[in-house]
C-alpha atoms as a PDB file:
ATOM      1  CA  UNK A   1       5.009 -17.133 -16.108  1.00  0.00           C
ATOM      2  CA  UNK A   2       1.732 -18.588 -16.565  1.00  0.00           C
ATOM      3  CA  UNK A   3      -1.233 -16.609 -14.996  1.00  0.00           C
ATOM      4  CA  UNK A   4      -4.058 -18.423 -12.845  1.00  0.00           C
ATOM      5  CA  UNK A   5      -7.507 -17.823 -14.231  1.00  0.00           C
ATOM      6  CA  UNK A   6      -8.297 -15.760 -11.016  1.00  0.00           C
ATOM      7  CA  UNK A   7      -5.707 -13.140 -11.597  1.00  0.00           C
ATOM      8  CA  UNK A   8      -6.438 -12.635 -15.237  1.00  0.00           C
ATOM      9  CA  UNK A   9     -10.291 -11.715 -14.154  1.00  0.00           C
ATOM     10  CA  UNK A  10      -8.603  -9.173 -11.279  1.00  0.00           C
ATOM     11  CA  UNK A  11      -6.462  -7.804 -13.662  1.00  0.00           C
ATOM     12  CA  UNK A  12      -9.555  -7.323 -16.480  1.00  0.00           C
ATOM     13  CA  UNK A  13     -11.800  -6.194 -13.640  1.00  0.00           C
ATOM     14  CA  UNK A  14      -8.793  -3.243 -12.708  1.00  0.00           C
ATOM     15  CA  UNK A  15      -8.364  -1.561 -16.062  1.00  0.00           C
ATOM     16  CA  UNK A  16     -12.162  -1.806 -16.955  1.00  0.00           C
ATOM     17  CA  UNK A  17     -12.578   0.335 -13.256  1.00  0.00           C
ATOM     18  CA  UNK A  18      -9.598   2.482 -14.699  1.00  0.00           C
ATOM     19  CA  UNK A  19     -11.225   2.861 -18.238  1.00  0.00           C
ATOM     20  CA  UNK A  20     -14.232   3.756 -16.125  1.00  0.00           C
ATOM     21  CA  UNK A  21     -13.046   6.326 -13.810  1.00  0.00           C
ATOM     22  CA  UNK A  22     -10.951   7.907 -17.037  1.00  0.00           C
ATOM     23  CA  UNK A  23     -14.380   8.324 -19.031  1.00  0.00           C
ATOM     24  CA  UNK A  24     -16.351   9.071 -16.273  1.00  0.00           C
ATOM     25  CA  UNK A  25     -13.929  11.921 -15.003  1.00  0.00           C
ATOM     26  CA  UNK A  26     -15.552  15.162 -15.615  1.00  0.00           C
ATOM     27  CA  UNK A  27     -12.476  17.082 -15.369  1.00  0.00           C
ATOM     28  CA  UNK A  28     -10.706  14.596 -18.614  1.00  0.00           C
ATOM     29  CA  UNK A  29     -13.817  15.345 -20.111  1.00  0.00           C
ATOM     30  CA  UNK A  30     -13.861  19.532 -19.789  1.00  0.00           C
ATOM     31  CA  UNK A  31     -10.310  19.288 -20.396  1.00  0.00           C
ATOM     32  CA  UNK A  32     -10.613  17.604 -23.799  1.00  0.00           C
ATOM     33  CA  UNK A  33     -13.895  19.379 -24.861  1.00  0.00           C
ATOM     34  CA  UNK A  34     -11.458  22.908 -24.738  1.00  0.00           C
ATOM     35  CA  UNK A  35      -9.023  21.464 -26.450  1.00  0.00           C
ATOM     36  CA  UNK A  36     -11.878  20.037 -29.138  1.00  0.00           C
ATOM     37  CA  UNK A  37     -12.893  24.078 -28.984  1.00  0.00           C
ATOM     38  CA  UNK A  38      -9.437  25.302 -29.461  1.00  0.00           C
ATOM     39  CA  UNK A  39     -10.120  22.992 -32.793  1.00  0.00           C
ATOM     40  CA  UNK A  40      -7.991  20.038 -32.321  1.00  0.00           C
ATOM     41  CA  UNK A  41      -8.294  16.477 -32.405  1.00  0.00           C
ATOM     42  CA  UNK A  42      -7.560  14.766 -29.275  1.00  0.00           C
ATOM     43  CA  UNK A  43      -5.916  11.169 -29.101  1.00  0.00           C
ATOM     44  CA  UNK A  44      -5.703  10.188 -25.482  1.00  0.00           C
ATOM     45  CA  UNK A  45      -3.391   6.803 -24.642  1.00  0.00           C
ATOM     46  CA  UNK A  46      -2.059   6.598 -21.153  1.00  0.00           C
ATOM     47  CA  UNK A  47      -0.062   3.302 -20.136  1.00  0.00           C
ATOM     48  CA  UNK A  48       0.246   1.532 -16.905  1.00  0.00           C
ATOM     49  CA  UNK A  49       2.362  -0.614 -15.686  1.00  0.00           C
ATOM     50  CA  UNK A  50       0.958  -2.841 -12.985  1.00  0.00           C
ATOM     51  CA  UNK A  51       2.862  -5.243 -11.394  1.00  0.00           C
ATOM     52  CA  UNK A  52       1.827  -8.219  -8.918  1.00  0.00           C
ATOM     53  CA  UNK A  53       3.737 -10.544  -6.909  1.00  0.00           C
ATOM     54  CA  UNK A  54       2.462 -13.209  -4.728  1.00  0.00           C
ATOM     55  CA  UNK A  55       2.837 -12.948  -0.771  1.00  0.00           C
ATOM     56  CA  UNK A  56       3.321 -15.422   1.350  1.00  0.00           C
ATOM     57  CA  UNK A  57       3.914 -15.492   5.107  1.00  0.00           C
ATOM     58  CA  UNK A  58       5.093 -17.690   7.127  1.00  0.00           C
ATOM     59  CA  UNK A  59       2.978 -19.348  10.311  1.00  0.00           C
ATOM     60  CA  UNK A  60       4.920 -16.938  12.567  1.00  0.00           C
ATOM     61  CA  UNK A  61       3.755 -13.660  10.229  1.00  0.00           C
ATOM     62  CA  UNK A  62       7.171 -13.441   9.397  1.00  0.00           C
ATOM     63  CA  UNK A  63       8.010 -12.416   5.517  1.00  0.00           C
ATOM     64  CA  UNK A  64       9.365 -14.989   3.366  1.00  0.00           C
ATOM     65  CA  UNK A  65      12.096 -14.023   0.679  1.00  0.00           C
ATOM     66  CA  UNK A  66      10.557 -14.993  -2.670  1.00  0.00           C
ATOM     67  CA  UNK A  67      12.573 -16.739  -5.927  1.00  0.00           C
ATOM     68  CA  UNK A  68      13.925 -13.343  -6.504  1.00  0.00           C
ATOM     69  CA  UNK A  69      15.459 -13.109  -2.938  1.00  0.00           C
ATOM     70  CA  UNK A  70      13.378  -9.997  -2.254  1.00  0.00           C
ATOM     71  CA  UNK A  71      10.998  -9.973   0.553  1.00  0.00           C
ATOM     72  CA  UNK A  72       7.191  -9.435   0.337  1.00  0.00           C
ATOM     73  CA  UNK A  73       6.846  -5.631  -0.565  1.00  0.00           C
ATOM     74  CA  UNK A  74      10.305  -4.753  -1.795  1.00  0.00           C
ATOM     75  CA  UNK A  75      10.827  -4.358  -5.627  1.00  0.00           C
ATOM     76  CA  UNK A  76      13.601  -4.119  -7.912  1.00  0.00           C
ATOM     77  CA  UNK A  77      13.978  -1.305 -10.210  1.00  0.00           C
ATOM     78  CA  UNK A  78      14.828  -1.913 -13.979  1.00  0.00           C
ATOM     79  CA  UNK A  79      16.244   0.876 -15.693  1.00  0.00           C
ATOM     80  CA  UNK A  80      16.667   1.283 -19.557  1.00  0.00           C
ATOM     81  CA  UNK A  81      18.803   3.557 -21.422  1.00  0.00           C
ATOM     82  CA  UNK A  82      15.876   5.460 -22.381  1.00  0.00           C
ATOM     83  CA  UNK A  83      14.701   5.655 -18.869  1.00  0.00           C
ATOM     84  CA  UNK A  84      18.043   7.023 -18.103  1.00  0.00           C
ATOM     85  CA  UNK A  85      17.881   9.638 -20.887  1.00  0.00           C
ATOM     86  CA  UNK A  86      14.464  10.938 -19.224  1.00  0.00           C
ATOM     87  CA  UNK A  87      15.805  10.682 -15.850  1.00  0.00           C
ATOM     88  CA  UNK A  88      18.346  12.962 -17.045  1.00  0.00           C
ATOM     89  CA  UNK A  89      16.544  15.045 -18.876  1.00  0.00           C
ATOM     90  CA  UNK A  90      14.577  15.748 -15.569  1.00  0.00           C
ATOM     91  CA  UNK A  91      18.170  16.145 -13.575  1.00  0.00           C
ATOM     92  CA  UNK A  92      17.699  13.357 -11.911  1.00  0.00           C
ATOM     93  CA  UNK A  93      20.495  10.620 -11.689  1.00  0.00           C
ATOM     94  CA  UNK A  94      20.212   6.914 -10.096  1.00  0.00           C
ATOM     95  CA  UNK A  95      22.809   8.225  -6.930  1.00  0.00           C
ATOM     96  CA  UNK A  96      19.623  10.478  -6.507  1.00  0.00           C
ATOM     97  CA  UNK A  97      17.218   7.218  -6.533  1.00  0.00           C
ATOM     98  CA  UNK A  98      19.795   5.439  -4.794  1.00  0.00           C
ATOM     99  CA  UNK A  99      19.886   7.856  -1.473  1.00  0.00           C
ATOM    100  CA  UNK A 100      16.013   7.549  -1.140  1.00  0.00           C
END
């Protein structure tokens, strides 16, 4: 999937104002001075995972089903085996995601 030119600058613009709010956070930043103290490094990575999908409407207002046969809003969940083996690890099962 190819991504307009307009989406790639909202997307840059969103993680530099998460970069920013991360360094900017006094609490991250007491939090990894005492660890500094306690006299270890600290290596910070966090991931996101950010997902966008174009809405459309119809005149009416009424939601339109998209290529994926979901409607505006509704997502699909992908699940890998090592999701599953954290899932688990947590007692959680899929039934459990299912029922919510």
């Amino acid at each position: 999937m190819q991504l307009d030119d307009n989406l790639k600058q909202l997307m840059k613009e969103l993680g530099a104002a998460i970069n920013d709010a991360l360094s900017e956070s006094e609490e991250i930043s007491e939090a990894i001075q005492n660890v500094r103290n306690a006299g270890y490094d600290v290596f910070l990575v966090l991931e996101a995972t950010i997902g966008f999908n174009k809405r459309s409407k119809t005149d009416g207002g009424e939601e339109v089903a998209g290529v994926n046969g979901l409607k505006s809003g509704e997502m699909k969940l992908k699940v890998t085996a090592q999701d599953l083996k954290f899932l688990r690890s947590l007692k959680i099962s899929i039934e459990d995601l299912d029922q919510q």
